[in-house]
PDB file of N, CA and C in Angstrom:
ATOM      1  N   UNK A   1     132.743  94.320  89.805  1.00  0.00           N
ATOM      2  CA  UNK A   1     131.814  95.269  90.355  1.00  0.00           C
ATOM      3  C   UNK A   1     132.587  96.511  90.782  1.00  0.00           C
ATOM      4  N   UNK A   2     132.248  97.689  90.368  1.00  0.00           N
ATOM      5  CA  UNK A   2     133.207  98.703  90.512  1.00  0.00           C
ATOM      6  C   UNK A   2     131.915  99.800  91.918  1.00  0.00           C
ATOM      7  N   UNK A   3     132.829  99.600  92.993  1.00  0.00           N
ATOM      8  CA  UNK A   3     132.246 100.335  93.710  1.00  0.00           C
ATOM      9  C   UNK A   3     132.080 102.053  93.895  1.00  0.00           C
ATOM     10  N   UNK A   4     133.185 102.246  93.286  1.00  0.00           N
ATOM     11  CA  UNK A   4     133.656 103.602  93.794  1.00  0.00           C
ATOM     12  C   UNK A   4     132.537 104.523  92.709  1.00  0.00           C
ATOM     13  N   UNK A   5     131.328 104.093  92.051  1.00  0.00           N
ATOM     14  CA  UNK A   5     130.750 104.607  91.401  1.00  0.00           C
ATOM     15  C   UNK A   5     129.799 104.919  92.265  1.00  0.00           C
ATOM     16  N   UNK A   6     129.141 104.554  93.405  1.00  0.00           N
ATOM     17  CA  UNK A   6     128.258 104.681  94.491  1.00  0.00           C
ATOM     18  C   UNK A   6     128.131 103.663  95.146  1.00  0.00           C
ATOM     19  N   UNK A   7     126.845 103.600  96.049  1.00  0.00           N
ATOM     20  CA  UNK A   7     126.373 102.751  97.475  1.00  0.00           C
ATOM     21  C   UNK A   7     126.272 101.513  96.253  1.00  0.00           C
ATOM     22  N   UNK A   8     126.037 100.495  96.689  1.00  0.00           N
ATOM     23  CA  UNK A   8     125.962  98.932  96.011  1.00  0.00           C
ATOM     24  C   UNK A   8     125.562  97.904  97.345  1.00  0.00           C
ATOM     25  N   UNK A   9     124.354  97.359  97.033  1.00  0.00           N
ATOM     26  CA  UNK A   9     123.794  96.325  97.512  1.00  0.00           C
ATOM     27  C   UNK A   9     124.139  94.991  96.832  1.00  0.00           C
ATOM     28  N   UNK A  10     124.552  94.219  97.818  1.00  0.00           N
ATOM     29  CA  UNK A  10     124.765  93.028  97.579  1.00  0.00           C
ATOM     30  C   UNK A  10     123.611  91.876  98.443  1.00  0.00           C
ATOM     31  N   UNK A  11     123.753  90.558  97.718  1.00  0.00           N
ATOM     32  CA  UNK A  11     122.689  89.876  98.410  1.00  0.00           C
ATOM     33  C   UNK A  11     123.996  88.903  99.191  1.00  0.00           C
ATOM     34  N   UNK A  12     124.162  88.656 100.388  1.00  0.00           N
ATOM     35  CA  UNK A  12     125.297  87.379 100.731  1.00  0.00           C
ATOM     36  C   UNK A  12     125.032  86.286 101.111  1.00  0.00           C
ATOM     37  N   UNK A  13     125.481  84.978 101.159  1.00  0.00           N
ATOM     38  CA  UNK A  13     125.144  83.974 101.693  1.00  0.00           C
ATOM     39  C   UNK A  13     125.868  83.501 102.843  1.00  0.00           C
ATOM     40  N   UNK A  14     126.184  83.492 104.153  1.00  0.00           N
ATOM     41  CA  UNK A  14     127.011  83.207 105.061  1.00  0.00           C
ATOM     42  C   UNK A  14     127.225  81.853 105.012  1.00  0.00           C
ATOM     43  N   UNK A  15     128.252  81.450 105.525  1.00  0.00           N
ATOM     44  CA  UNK A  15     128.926  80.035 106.271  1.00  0.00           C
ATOM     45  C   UNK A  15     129.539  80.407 107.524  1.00  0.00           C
ATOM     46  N   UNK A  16     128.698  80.443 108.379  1.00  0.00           N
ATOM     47  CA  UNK A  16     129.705  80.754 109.817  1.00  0.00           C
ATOM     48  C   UNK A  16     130.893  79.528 109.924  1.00  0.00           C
ATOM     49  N   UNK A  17     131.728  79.316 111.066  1.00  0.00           N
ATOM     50  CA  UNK A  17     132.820  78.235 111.313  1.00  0.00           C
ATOM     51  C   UNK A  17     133.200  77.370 110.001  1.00  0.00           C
ATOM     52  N   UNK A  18     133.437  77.935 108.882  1.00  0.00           N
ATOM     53  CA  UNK A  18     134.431  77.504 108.177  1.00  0.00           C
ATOM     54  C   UNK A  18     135.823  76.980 108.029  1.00  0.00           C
ATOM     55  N   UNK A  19     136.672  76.375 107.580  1.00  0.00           N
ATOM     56  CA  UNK A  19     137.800  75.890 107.807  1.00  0.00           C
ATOM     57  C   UNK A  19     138.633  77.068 107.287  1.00  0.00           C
ATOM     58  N   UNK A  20     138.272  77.776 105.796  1.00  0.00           N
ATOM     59  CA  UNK A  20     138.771  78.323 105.470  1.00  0.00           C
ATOM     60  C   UNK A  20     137.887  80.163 105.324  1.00  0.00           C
ATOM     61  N   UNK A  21     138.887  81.232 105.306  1.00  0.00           N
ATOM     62  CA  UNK A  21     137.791  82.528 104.496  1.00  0.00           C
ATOM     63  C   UNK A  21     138.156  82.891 103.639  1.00  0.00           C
ATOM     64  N   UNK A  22     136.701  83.132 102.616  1.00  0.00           N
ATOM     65  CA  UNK A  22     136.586  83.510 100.917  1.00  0.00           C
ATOM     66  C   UNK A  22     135.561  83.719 100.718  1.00  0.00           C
ATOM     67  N   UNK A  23     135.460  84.961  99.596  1.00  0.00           N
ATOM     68  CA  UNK A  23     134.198  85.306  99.178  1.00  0.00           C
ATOM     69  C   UNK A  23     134.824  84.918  97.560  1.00  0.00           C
ATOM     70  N   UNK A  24     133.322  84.841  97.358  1.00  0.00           N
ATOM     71  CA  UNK A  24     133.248  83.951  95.839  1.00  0.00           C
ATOM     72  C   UNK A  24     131.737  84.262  95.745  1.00  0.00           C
ATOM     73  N   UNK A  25     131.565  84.706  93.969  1.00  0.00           N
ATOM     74  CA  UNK A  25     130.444  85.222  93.659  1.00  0.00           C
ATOM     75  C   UNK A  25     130.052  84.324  92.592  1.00  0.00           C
ATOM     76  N   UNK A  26     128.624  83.884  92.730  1.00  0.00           N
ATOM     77  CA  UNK A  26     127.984  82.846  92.149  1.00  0.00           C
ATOM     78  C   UNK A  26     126.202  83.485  91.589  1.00  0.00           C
ATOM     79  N   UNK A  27     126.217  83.778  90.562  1.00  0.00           N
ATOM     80  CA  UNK A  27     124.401  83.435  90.254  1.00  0.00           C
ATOM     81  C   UNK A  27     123.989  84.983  91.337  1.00  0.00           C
ATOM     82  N   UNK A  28     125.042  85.898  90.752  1.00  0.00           N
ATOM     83  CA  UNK A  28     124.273  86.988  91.594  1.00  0.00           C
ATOM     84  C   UNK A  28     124.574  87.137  92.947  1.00  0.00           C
ATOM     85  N   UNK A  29     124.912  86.299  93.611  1.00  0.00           N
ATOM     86  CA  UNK A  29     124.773  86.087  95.209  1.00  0.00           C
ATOM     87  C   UNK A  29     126.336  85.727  95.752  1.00  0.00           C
ATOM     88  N   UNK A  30     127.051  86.634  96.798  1.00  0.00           N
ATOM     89  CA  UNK A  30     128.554  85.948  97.120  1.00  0.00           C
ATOM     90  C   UNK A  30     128.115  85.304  98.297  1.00  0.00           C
ATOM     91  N   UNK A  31     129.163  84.081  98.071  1.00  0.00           N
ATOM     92  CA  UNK A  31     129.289  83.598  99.080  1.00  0.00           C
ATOM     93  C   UNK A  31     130.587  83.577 100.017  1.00  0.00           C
ATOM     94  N   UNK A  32     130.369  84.226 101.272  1.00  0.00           N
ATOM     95  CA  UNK A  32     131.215  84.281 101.796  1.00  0.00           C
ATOM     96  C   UNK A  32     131.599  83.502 103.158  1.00  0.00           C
ATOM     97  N   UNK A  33     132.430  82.422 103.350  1.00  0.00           N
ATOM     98  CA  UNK A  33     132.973  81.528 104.062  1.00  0.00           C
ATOM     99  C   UNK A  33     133.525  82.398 105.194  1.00  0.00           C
ATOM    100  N   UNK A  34     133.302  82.433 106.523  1.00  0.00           N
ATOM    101  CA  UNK A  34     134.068  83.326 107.574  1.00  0.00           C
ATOM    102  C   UNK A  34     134.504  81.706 108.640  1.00  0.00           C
ATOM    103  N   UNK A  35     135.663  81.934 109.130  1.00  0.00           N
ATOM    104  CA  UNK A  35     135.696  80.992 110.353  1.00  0.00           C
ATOM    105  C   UNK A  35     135.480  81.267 111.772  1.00  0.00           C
ATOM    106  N   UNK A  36     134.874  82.482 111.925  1.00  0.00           N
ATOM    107  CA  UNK A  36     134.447  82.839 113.276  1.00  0.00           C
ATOM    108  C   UNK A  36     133.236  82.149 113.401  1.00  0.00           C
ATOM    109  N   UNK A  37     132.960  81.700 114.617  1.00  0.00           N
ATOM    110  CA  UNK A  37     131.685  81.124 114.702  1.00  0.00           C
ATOM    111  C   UNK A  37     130.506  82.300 114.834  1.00  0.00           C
ATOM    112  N   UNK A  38     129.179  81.718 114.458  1.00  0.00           N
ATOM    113  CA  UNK A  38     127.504  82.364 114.485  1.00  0.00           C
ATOM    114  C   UNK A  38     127.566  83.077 116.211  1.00  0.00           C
ATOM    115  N   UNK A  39     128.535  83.457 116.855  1.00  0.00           N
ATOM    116  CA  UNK A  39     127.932  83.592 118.164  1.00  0.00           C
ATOM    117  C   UNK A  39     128.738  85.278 118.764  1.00  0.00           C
ATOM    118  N   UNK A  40     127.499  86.220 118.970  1.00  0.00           N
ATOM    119  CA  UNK A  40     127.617  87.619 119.538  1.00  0.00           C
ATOM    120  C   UNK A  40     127.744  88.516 118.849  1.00  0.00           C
ATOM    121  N   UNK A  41     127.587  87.820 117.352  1.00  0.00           N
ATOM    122  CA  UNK A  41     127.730  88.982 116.182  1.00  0.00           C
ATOM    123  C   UNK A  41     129.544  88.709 115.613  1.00  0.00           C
ATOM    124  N   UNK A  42     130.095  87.873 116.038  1.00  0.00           N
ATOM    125  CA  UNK A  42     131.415  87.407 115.681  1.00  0.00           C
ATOM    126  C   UNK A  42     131.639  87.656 113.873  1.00  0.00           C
ATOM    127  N   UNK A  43     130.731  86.516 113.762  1.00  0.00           N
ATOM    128  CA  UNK A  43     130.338  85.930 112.155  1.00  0.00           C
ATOM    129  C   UNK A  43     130.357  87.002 111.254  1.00  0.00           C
ATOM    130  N   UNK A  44     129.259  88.112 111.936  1.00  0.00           N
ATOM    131  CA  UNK A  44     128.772  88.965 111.371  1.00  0.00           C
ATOM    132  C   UNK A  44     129.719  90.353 111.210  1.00  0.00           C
ATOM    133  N   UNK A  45     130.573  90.183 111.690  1.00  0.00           N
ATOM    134  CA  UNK A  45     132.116  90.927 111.738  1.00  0.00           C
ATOM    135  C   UNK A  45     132.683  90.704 110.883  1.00  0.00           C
ATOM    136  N   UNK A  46     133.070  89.260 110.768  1.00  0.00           N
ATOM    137  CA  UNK A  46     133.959  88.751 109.816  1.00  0.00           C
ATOM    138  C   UNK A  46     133.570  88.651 108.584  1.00  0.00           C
ATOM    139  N   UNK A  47     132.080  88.716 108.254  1.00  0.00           N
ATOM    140  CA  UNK A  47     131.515  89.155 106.961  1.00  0.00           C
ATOM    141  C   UNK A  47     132.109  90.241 106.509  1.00  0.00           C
ATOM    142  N   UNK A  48     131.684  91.343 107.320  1.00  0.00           N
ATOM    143  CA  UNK A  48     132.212  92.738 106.885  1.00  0.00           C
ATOM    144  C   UNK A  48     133.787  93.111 106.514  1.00  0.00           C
ATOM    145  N   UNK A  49     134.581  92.396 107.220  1.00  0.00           N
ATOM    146  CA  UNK A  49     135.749  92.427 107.174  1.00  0.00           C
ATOM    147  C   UNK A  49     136.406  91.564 106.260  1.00  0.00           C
ATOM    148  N   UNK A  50     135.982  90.468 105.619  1.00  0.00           N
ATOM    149  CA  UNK A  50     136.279  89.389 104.311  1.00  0.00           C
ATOM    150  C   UNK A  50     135.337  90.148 103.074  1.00  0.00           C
ATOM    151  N   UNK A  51     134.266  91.139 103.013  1.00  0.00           N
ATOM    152  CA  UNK A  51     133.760  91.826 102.070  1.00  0.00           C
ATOM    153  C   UNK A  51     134.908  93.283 101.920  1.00  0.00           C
ATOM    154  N   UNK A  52     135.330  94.017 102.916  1.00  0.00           N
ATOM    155  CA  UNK A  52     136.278  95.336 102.675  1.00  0.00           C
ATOM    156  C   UNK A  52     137.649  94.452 102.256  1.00  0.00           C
ATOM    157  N   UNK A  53     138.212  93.503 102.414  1.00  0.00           N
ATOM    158  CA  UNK A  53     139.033  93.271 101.611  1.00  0.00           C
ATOM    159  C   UNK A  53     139.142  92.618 100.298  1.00  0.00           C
ATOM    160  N   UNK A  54     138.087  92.356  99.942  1.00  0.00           N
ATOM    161  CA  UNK A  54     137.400  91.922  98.797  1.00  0.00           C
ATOM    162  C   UNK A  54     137.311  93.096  97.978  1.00  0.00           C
ATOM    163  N   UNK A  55     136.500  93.944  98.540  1.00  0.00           N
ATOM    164  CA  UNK A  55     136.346  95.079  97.649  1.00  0.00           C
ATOM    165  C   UNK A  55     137.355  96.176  97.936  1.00  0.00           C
ATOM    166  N   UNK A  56     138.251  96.177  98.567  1.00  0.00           N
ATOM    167  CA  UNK A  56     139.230  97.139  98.506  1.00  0.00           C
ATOM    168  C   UNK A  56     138.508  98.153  99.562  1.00  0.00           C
ATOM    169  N   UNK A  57     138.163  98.311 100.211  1.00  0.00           N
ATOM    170  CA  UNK A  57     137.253  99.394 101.224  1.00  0.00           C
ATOM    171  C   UNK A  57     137.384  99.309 102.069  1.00  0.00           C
ATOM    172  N   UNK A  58     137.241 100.025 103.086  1.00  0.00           N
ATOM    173  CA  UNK A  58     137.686 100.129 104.624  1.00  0.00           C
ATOM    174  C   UNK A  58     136.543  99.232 105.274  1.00  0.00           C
ATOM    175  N   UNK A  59     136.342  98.666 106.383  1.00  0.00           N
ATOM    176  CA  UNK A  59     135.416  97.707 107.204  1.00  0.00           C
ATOM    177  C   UNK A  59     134.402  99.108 107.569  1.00  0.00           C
ATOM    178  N   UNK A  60     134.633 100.225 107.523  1.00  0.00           N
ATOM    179  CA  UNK A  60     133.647 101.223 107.925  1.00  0.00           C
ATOM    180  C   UNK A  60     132.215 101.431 106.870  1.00  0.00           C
ATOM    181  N   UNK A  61     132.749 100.810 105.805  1.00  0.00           N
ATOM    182  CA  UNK A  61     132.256 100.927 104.432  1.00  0.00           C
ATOM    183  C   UNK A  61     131.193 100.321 103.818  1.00  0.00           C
ATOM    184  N   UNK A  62     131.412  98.865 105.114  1.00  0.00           N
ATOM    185  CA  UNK A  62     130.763  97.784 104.843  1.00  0.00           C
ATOM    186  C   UNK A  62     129.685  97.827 106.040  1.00  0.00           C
ATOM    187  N   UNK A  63     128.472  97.353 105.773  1.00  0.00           N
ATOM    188  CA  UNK A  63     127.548  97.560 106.632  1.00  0.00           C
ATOM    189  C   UNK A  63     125.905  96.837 105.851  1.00  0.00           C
ATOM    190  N   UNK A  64     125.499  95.140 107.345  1.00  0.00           N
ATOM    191  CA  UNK A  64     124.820  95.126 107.024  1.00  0.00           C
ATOM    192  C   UNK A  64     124.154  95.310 107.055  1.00  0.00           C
ATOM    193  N   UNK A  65     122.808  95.407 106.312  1.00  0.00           N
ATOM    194  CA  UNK A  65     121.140  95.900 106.524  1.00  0.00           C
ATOM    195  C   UNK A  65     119.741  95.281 106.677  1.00  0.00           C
ATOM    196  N   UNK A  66     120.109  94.148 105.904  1.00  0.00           N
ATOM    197  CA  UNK A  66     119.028  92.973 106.597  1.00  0.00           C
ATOM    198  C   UNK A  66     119.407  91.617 106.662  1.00  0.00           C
ATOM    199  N   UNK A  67     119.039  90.827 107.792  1.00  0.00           N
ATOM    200  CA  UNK A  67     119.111  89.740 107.377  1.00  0.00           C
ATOM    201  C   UNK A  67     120.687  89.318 108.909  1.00  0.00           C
ATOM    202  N   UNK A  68     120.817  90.241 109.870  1.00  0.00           N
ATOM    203  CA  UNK A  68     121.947  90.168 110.934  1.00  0.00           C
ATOM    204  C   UNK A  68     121.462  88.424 111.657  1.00  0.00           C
ATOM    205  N   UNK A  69     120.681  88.400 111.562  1.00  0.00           N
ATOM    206  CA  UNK A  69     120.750  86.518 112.228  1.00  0.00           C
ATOM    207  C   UNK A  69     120.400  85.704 111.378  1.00  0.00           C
ATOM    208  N   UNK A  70     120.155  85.919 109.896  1.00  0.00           N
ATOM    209  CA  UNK A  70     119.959  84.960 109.053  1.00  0.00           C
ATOM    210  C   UNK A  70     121.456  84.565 108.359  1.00  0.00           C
ATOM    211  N   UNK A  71     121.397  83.136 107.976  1.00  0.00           N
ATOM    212  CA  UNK A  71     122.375  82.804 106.570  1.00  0.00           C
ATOM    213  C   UNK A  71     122.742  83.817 105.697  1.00  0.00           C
ATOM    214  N   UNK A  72     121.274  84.187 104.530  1.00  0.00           N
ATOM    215  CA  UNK A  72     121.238  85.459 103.948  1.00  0.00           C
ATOM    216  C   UNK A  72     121.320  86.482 104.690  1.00  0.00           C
ATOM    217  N   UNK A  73     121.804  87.658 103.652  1.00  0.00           N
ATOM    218  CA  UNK A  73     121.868  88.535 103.994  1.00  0.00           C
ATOM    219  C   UNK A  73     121.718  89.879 102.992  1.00  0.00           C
ATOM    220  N   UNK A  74     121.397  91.039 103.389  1.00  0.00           N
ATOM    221  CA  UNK A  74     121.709  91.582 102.517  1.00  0.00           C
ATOM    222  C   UNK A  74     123.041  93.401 103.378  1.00  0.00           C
ATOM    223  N   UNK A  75     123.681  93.139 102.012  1.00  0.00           N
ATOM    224  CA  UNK A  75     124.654  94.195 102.897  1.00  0.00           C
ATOM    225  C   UNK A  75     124.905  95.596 101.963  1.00  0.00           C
ATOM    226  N   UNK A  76     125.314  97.009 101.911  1.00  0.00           N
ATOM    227  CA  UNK A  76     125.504  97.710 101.715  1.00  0.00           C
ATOM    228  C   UNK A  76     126.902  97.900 101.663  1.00  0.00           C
ATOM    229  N   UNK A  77     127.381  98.268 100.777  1.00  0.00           N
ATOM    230  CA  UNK A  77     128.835  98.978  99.983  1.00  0.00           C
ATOM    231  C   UNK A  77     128.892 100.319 100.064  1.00  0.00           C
ATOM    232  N   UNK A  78     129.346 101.189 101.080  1.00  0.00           N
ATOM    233  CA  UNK A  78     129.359 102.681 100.289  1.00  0.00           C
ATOM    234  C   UNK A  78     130.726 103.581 100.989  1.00  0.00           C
ATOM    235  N   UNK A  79     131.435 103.209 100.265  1.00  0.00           N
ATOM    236  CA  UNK A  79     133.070 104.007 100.161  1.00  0.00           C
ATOM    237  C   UNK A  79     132.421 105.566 100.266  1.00  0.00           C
ATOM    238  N   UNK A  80     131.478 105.968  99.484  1.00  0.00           N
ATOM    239  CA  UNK A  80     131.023 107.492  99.505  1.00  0.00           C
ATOM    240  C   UNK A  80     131.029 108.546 100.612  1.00  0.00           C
ATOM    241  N   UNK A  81     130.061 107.073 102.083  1.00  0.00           N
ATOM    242  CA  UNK A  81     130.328 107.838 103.104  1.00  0.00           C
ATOM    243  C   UNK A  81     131.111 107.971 103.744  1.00  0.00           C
ATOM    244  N   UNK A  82     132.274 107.753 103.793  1.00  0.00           N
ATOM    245  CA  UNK A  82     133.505 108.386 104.094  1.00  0.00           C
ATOM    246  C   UNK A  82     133.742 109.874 103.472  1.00  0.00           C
ATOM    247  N   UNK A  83     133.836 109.881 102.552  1.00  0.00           N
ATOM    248  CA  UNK A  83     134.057 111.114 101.941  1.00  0.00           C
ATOM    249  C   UNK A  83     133.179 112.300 102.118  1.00  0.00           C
ATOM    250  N   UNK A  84     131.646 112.342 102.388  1.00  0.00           N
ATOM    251  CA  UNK A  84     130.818 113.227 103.244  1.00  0.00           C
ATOM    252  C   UNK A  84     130.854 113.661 104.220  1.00  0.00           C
ATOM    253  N   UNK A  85     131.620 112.627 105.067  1.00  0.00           N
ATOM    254  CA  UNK A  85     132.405 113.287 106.721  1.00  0.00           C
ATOM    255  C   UNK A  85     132.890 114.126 106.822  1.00  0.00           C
TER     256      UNK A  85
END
């Protein structure tokens, strides 16, 4: 998936408290394993931060948009807005 072409929506599947972290893309949908636990938005950090090193992008880059207390999720990719600043 080549980001640097624009914004890119992804659909994710969380695993909060994992043993291990990895994103791995399956049937359209990544799944990404974080070991922070589901609690204060922790999880939901470590999504963002196991997706910018995945995709090579800064954690500023990454940002989700629906789905902040669900399993699913859906999240936004956009390296672009950096560069509009």
């Amino acid at each position: 998936m080549n980001i640097s072409e624009g914004p890119v929506i992804i659909q994710v599947r969380v695993t909060a408290n994992a043993k291990t972290k990895e994103v791995v893309e399956s049937a359209g949908v990544f799944r990404v394993r974080v070991t922070a636990p589901a609690v204060e938005g922790k999880a939901n950090a470590a999504v963002c931060e196991a997706l910018a090193a995945h995709f090579g992008v800064r954690g500023s880059d990454v940002r989700i948009i629906k789905g902040e207390k669900a399993r699913y999720k859906t999240v936004l990719i956009d390296k672009r807005r950096r560069s509009e600043e």
